[in-house]
C-alpha atoms as a PDB file:
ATOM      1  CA  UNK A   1      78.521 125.931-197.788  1.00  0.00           C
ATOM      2  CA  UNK A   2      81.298 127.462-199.303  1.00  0.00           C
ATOM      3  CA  UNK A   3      84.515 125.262-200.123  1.00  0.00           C
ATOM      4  CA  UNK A   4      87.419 126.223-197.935  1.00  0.00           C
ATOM      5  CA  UNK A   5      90.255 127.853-199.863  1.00  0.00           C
ATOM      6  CA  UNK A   6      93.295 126.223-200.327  1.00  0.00           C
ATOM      7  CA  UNK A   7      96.466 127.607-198.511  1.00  0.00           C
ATOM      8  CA  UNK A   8     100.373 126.813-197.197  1.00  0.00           C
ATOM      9  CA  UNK A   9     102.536 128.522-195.247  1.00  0.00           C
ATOM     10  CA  UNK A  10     103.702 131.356-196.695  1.00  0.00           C
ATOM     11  CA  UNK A  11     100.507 132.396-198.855  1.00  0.00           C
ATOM     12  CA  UNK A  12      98.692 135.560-198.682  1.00  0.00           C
ATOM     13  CA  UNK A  13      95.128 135.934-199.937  1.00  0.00           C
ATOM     14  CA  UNK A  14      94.986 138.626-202.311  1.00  0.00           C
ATOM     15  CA  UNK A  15      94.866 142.440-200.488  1.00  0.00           C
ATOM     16  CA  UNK A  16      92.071 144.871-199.933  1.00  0.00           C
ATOM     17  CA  UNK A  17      92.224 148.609-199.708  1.00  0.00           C
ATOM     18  CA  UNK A  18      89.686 150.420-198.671  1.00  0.00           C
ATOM     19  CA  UNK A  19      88.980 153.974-198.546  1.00  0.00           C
ATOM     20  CA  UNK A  20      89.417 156.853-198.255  1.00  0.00           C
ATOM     21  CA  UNK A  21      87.338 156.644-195.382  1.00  0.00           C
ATOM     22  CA  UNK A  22      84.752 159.282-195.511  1.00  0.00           C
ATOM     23  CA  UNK A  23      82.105 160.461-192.677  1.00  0.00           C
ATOM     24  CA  UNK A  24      79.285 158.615-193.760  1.00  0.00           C
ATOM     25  CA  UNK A  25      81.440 155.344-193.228  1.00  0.00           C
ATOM     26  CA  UNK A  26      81.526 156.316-189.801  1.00  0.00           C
ATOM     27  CA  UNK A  27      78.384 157.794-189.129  1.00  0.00           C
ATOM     28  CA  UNK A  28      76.796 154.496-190.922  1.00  0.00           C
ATOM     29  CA  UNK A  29      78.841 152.341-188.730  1.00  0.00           C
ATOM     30  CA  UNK A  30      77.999 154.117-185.290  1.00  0.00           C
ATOM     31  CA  UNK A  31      74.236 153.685-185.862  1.00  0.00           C
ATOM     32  CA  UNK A  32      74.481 150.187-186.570  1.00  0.00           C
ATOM     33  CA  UNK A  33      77.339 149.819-183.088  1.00  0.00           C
ATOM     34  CA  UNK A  34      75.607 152.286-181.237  1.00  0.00           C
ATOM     35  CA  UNK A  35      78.809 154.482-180.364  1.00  0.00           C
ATOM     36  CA  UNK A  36      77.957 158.000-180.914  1.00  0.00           C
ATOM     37  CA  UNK A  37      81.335 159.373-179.191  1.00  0.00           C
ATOM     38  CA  UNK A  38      81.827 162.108-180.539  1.00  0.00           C
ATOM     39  CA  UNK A  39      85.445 161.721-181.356  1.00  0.00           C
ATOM     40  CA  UNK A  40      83.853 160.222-184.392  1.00  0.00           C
ATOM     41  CA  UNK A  41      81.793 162.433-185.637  1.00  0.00           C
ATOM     42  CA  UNK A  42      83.483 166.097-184.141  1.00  0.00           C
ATOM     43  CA  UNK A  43      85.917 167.723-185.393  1.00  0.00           C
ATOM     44  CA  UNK A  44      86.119 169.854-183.160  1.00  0.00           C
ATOM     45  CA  UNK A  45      86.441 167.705-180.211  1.00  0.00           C
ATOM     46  CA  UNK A  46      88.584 165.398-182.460  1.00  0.00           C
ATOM     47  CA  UNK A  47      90.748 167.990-182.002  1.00  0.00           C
ATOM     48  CA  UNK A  48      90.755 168.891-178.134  1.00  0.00           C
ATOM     49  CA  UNK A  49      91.518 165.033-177.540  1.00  0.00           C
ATOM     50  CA  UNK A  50      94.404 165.568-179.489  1.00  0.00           C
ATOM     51  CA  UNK A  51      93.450 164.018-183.307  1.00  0.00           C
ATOM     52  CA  UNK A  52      93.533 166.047-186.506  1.00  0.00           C
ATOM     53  CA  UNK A  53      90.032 165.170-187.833  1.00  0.00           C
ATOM     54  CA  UNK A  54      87.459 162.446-186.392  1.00  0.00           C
ATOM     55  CA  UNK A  55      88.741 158.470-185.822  1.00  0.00           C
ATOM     56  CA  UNK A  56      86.961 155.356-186.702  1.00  0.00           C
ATOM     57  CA  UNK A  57      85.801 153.430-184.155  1.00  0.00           C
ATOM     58  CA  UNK A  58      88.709 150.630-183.907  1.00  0.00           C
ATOM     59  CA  UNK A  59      85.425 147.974-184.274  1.00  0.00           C
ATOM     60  CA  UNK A  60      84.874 149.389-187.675  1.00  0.00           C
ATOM     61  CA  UNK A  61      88.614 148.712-189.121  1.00  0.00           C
ATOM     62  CA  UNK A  62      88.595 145.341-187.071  1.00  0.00           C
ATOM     63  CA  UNK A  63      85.684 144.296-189.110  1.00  0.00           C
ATOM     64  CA  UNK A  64      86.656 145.983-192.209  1.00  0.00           C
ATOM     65  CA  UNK A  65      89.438 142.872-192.221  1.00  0.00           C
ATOM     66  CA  UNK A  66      87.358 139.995-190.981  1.00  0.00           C
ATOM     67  CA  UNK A  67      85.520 140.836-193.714  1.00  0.00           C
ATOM     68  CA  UNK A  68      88.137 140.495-196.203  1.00  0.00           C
ATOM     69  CA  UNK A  69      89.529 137.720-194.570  1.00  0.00           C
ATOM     70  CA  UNK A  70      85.907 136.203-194.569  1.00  0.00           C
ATOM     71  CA  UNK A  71      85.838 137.096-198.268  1.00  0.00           C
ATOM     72  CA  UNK A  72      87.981 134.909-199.264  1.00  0.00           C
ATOM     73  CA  UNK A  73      87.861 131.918-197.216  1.00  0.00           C
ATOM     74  CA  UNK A  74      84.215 132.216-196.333  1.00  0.00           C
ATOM     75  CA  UNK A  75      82.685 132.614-192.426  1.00  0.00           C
ATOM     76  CA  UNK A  76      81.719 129.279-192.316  1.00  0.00           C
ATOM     77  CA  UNK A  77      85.605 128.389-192.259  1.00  0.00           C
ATOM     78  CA  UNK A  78      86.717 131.222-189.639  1.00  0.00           C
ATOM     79  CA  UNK A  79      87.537 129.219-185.945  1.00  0.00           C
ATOM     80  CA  UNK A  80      89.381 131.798-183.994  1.00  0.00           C
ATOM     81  CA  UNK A  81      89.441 135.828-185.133  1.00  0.00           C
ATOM     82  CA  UNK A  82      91.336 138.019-182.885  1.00  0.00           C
ATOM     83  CA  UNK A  83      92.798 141.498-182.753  1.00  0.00           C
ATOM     84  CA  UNK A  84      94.939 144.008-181.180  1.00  0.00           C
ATOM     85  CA  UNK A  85      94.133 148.147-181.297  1.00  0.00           C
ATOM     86  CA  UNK A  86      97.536 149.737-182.520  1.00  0.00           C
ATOM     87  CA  UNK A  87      96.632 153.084-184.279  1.00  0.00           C
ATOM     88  CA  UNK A  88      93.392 155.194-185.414  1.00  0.00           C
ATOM     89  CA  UNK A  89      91.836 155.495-188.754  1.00  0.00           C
ATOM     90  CA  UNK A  90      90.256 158.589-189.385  1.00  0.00           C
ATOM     91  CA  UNK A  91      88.659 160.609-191.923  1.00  0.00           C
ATOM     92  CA  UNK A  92      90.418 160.864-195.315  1.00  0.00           C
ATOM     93  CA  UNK A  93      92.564 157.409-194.485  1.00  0.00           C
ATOM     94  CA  UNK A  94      92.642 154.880-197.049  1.00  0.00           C
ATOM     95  CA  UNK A  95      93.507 151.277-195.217  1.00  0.00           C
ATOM     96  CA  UNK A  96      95.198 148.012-196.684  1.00  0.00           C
ATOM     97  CA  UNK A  97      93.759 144.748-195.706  1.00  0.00           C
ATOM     98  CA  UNK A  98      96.256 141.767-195.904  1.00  0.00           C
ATOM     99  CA  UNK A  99      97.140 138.740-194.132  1.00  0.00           C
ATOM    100  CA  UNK A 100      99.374 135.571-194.610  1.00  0.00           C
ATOM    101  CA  UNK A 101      99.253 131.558-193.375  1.00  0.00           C
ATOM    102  CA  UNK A 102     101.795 130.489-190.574  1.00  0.00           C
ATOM    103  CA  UNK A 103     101.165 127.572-189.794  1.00  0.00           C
ATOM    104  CA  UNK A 104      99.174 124.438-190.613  1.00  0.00           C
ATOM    105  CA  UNK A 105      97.741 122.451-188.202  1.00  0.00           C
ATOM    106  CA  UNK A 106      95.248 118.962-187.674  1.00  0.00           C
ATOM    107  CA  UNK A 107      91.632 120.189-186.641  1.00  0.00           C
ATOM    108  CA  UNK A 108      88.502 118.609-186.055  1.00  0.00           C
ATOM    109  CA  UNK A 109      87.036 115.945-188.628  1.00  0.00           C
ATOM    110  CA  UNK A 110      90.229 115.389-189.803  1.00  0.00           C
ATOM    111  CA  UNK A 111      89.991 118.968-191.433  1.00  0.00           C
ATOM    112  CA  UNK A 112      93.697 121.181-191.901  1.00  0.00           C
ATOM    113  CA  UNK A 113      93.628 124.233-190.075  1.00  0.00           C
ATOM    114  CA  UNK A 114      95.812 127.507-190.973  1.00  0.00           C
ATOM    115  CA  UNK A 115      96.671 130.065-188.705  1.00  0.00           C
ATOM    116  CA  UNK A 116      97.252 134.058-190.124  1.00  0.00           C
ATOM    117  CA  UNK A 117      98.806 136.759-189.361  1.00  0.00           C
ATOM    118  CA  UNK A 118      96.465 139.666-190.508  1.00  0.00           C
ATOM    119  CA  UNK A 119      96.974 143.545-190.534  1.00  0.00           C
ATOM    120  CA  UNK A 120      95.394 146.696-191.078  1.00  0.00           C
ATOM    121  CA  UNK A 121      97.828 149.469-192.386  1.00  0.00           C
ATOM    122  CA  UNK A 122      97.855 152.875-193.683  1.00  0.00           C
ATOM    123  CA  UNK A 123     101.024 153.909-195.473  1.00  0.00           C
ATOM    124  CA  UNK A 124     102.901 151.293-193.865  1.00  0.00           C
ATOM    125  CA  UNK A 125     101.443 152.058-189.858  1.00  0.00           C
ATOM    126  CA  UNK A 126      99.822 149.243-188.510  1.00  0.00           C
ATOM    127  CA  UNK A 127      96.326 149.952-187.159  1.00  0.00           C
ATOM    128  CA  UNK A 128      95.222 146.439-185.721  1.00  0.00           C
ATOM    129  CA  UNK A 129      96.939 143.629-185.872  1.00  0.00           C
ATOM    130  CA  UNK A 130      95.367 140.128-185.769  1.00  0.00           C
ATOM    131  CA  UNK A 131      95.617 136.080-185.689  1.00  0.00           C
ATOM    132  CA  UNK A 132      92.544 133.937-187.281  1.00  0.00           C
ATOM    133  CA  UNK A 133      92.032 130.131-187.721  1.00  0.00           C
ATOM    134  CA  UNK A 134      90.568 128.990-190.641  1.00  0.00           C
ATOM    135  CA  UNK A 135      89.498 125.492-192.301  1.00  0.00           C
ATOM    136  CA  UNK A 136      91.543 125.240-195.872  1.00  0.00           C
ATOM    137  CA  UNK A 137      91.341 122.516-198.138  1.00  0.00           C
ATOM    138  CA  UNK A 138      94.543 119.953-198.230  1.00  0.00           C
ATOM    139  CA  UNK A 139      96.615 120.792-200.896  1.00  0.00           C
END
């Protein structure tokens, strides 16, 4: 079991970037989801629904940053993981993973609990926003 990192308010786990995003990303990702939409994979039809090359599926940019977060303070410590949809990664995107601490909080077994903001952005556009709570060690 991996220690739980230590964090305060303020701090912010190293960031991630990750890309550019290619096809295979996708095309490995929707056979391990199952979505074969095609807005993922077809240009084309990319294009008729009104995107310049194929999109992500939002699952796949969701989980690139609960892994990062996961990363660094280890699954065993994630409580709560959510996230909001804002804007589409596609093909050719290259996407920063960061997130900070909030707020500290009493949890279970007398364990601290932090809350983070987290975010998924290319060139400063937020593509999914996100709140986790995670066991840290007291500082």
């Amino acid at each position: 079991m991996r220690t739980p990192p230590g964090a305060g308010v303020g701090d912010r786990p190293p960031s991630r970037r990750v890309g550019p995003l290619t096809q295979t990303h996708i095309v490995r990702f929707a056979g391990a989801g199952g979505d074969f939409n095609p807005l993922h994979h077809d240009g084309a039809f990319a294009a008729a629904a009104g995107f310049d090359r194929p999109i992500a599926m939002g699952q796949l940019t969701a989980g690139l940053l609960a892994a990062w977060l996961t990363d660094w303070c280890g699954v065993e410590n994630l409580r709560e993981y959510g996230v909001r949809f804002t804007a589409p990664l596609a093909i050719g995107d290259v996407v920063e993973l960061s997130g900070e601490v909030t707020s500290l909080a009493p949890g279970d077994g007398g364990r601290t609990l932090a809350t983070m903001e987290l975010a998924a952005t290319r060139d400063g556009t937020t593509l999914v926003s996100g709140r986790a709570v995670i066991v840290v060690a007291d500082n």
